[in-house]
Protein backbone atom coordinates (compact mmCIF):
# COMPACT_ATOMS: atom_id res chain seq x y z
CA UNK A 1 0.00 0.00 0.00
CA UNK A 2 3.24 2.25 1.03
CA UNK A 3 4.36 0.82 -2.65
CA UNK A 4 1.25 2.17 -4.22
CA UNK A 5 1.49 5.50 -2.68
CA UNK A 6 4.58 6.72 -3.49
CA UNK A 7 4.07 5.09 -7.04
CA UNK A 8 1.40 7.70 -7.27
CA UNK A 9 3.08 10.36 -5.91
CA UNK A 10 5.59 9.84 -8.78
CA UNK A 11 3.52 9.84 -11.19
CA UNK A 12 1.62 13.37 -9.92
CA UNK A 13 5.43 14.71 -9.98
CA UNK A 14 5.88 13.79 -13.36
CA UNK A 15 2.51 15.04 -14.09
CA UNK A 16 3.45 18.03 -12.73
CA UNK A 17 6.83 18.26 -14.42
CA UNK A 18 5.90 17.53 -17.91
CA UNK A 19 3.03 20.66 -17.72
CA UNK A 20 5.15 22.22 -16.16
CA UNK A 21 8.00 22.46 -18.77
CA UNK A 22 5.86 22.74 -21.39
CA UNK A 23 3.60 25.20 -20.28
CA UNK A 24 5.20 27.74 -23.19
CA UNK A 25 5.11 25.32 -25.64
CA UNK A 26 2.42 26.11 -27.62
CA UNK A 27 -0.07 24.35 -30.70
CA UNK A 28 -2.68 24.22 -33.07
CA UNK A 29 -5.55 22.00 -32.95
CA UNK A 30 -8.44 20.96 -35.14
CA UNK A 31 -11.36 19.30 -34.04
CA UNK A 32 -14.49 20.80 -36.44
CA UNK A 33 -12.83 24.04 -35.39
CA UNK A 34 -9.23 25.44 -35.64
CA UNK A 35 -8.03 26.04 -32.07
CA UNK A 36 -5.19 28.09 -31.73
CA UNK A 37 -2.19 28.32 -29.12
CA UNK A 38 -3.42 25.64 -26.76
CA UNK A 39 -0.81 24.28 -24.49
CA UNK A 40 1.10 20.85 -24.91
CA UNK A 41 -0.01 19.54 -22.26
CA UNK A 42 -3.72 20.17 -22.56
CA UNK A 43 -3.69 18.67 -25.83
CA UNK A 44 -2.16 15.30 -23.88
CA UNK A 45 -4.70 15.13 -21.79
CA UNK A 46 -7.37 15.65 -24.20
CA UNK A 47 -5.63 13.19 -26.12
CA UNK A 48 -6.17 10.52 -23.16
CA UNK A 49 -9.55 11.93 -22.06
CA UNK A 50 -10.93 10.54 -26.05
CA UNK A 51 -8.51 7.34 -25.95
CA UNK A 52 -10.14 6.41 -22.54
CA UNK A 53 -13.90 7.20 -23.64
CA UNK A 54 -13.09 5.16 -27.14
CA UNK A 55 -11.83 2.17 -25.34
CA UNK A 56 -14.70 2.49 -22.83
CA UNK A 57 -17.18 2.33 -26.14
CA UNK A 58 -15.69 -0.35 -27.66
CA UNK A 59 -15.46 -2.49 -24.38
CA UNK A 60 -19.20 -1.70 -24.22
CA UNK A 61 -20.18 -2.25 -27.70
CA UNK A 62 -17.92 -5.65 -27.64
CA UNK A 63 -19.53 -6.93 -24.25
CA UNK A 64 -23.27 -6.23 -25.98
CA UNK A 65 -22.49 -8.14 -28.88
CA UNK A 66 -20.62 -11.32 -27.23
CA UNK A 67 -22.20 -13.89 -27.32
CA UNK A 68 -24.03 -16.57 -24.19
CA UNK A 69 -21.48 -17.42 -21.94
CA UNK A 70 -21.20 -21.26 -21.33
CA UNK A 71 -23.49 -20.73 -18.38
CA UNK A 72 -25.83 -19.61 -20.01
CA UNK A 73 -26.27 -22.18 -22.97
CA UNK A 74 -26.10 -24.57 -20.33
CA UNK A 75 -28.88 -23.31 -18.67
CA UNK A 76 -31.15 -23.10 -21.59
CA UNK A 77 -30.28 -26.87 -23.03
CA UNK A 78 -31.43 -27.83 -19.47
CA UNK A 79 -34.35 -25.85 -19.53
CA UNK A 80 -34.86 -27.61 -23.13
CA UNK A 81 -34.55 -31.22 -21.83
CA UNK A 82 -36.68 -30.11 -19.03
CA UNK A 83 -39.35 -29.34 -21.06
CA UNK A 84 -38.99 -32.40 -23.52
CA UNK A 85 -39.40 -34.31 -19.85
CA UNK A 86 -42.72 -32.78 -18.74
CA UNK A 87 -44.12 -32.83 -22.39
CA UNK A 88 -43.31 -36.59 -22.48
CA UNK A 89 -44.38 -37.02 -18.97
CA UNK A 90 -47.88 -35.36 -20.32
CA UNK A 91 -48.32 -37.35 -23.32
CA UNK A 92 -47.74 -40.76 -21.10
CA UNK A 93 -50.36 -39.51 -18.81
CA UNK A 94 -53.22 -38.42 -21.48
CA UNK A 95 -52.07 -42.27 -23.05
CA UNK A 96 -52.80 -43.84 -20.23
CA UNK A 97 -56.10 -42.30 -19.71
CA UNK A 98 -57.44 -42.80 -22.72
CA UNK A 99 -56.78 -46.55 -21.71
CA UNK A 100 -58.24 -46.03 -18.76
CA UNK A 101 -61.59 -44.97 -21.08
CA UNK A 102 -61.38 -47.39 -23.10
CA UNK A 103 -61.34 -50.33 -20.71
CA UNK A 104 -64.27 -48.53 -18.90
CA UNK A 105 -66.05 -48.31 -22.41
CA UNK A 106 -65.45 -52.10 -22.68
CA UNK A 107 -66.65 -52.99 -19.08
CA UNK A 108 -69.74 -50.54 -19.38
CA UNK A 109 -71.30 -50.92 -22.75
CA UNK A 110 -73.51 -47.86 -24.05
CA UNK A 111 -77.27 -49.03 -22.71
CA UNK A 112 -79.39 -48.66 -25.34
């Protein structure tokens, strides 16, 4: 944790020291619109302000399209096979009771 601390403190410094030094370096910039004398170090960070929201779109736009994990598929061919179950199950039981009828039609014949 001590580690991670003065890793970040170094890399504030650094930070600092870059804009610092480059504070009178100056450039031009065109994004729909010609910007004029805008700092180095402005441009850097808008330069990793768009790299992080583009990765962040296509990490989002990548996760939307992947496809069923292996959990997932799982979980719907058991789902499947459940349902293949009860459907059998049903069609067994609506078999067997229309031999139940039919041995009842044979042991009660229609009086007439």
């Amino acid at each position: 944790m001590v580690v991670t601390l003065i890793l970040i403190l170094l890399i504030v410094i650094f930070m600092a020291f870059f804009i610092g030094m480059n504070l009178s370096n100056l450039c031009t910039f065109w994004f729909f619109k010609t910007y004029t004398d805008l700092p180095v170090a402005v441009l850097t960070l808008i330069a990793f302000g768009a790299g992080i929201i583009f990765a962040l779109l296509f990490i989002l736009v990548a996760k939307m399209k992947a496809p069923p994990s292996d959990a997932e598929a799982r979980a719907a061919k058991k789902l499947e096979k459940k349902a293949r179950a009860e459907e059998k199950l049903r069609l067994a039981r609506e078999k067997e009771e229309a031999k139940k009828a039919a041995k009842e039609a044979k042991k009660n014949p229609p009086i007439q």
